[in-house]
C-alpha atoms as a PDB file:
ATOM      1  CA  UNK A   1     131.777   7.747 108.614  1.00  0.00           C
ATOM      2  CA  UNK A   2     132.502   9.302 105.235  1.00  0.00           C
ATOM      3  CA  UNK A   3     132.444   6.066 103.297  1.00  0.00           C
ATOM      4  CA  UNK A   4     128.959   5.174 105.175  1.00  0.00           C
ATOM      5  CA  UNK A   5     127.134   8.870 104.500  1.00  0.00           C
ATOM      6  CA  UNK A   6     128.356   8.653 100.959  1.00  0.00           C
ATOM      7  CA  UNK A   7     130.368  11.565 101.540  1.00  0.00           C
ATOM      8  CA  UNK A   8     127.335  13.842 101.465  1.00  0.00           C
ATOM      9  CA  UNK A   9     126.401  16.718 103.771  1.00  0.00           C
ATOM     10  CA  UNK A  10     124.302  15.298 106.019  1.00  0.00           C
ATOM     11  CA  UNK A  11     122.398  19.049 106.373  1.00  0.00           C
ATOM     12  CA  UNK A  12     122.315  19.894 103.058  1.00  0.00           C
ATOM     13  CA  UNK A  13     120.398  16.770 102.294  1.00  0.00           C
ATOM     14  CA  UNK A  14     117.297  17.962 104.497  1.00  0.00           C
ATOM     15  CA  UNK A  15     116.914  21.317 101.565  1.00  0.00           C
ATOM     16  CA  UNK A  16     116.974  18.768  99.264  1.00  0.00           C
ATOM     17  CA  UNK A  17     120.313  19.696  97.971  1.00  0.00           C
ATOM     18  CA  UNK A  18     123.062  16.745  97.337  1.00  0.00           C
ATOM     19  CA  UNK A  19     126.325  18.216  98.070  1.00  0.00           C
ATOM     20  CA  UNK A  20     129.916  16.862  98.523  1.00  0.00           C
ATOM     21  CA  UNK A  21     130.989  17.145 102.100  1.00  0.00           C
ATOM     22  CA  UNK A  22     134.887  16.204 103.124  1.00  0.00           C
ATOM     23  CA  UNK A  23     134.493  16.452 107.062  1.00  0.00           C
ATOM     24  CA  UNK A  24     133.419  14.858 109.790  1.00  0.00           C
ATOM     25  CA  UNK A  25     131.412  16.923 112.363  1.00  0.00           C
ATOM     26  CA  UNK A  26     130.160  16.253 116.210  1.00  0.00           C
ATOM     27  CA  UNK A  27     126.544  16.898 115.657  1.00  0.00           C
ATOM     28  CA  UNK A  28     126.506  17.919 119.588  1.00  0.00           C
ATOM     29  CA  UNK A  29     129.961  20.022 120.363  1.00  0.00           C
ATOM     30  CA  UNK A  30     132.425  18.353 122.100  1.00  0.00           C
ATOM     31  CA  UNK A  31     132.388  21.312 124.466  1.00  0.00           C
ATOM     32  CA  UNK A  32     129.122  20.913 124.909  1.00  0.00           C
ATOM     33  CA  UNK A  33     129.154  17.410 125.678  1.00  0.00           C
ATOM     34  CA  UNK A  34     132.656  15.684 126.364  1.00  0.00           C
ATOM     35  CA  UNK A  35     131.244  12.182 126.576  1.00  0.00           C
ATOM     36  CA  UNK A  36     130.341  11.984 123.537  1.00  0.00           C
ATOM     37  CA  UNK A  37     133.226  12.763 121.732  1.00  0.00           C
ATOM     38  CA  UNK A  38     133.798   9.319 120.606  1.00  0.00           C
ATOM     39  CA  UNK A  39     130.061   8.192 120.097  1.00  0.00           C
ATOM     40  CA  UNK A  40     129.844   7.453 116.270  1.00  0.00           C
ATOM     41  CA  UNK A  41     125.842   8.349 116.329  1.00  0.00           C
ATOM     42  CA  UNK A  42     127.316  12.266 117.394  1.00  0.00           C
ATOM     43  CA  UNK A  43     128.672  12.375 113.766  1.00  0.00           C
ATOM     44  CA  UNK A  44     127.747  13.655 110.649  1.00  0.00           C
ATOM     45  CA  UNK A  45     129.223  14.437 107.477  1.00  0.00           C
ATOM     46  CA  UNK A  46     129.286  18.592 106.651  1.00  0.00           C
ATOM     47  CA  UNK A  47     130.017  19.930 103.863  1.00  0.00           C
ATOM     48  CA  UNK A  48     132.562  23.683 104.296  1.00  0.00           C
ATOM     49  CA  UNK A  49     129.358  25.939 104.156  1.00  0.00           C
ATOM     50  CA  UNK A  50     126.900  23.997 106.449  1.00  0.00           C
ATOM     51  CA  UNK A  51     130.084  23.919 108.740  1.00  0.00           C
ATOM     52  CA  UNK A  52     130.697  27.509 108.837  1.00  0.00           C
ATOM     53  CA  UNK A  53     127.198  28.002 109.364  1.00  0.00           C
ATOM     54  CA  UNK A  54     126.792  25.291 112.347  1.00  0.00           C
ATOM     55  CA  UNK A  55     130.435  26.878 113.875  1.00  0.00           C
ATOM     56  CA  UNK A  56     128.205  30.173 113.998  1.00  0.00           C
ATOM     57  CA  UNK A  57     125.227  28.298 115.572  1.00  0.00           C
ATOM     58  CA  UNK A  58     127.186  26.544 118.012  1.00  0.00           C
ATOM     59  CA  UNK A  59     128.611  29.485 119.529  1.00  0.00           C
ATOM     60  CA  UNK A  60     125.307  31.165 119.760  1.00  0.00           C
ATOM     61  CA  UNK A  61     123.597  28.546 120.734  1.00  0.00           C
ATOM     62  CA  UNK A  62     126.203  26.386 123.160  1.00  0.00           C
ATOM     63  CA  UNK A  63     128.590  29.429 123.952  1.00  0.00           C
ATOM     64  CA  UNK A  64     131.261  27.229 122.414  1.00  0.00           C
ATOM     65  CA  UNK A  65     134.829  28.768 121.028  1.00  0.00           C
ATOM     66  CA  UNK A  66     137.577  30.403 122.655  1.00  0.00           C
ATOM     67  CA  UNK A  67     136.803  32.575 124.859  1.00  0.00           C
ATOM     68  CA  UNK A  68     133.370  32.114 125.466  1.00  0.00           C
ATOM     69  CA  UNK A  69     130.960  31.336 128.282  1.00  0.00           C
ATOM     70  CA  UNK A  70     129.525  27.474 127.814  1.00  0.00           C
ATOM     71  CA  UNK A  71     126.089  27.562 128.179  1.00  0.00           C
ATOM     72  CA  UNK A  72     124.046  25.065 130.058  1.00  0.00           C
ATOM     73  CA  UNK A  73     121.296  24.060 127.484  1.00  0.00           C
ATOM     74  CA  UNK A  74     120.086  20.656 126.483  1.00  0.00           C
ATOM     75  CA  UNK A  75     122.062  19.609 123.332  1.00  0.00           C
ATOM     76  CA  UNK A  76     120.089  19.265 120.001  1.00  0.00           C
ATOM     77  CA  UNK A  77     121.063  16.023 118.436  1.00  0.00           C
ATOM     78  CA  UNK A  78     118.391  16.038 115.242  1.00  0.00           C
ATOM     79  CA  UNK A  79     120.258  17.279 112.058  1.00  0.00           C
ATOM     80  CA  UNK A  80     117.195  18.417 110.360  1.00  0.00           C
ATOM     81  CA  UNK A  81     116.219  20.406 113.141  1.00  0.00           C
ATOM     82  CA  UNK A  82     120.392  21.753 113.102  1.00  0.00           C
ATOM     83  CA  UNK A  83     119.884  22.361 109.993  1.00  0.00           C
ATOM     84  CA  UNK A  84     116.629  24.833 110.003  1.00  0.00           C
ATOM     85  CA  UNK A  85     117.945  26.724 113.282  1.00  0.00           C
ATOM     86  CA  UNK A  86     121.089  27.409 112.017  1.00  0.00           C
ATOM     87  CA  UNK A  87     120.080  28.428 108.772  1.00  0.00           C
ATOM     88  CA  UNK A  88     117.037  30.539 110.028  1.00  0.00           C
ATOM     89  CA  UNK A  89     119.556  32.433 112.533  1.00  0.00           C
ATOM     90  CA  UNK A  90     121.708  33.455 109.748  1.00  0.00           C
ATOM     91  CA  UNK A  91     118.875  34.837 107.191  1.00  0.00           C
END
């Protein structure tokens, strides 16, 4: 997945911004959807920032992390529209 997204944050790239990413994210959370854990089309390079952002997202959005209640919502799988919900939340 890195080697085929050029190792560039898949997020980032919808500001316009080209930015080095190093991991490999589940566009929908795992928690949120276990059967598509293994799905390569559920992945998406991230780059540390976007992640921390999206971690933030997920949890308000999904109820995902420890400790929290998993909400029942129908999963977002467009990265561009990730990317401007997550970032709008945190402005």
């Amino acid at each position: 997945m890195l080697d085929e997204q050029h190792y560039l944050c898949q997020y980032c790239k919808y500001d316009g911004i080209v930015k080095q990413g190093k991991t490999v994210d589940h566009i929908v959370p795992i928690e949120a959807s276990p059967n598509e854990k293994a799905d390569i089309s559920n992945l998406a390079v991230i780059c540390h920032s976007c992640h921390t952002l999206k971690t933030i997202w997920e949890q308000q959005t999904y109820g995902t992390g420890k400790a929290r209640e998993l909400k029942h919502i129908t999963a977002i799988r467009n990265i561009q529209t990730i990317n401007r919900l997550m970032k709008k939340e945190h402005d």
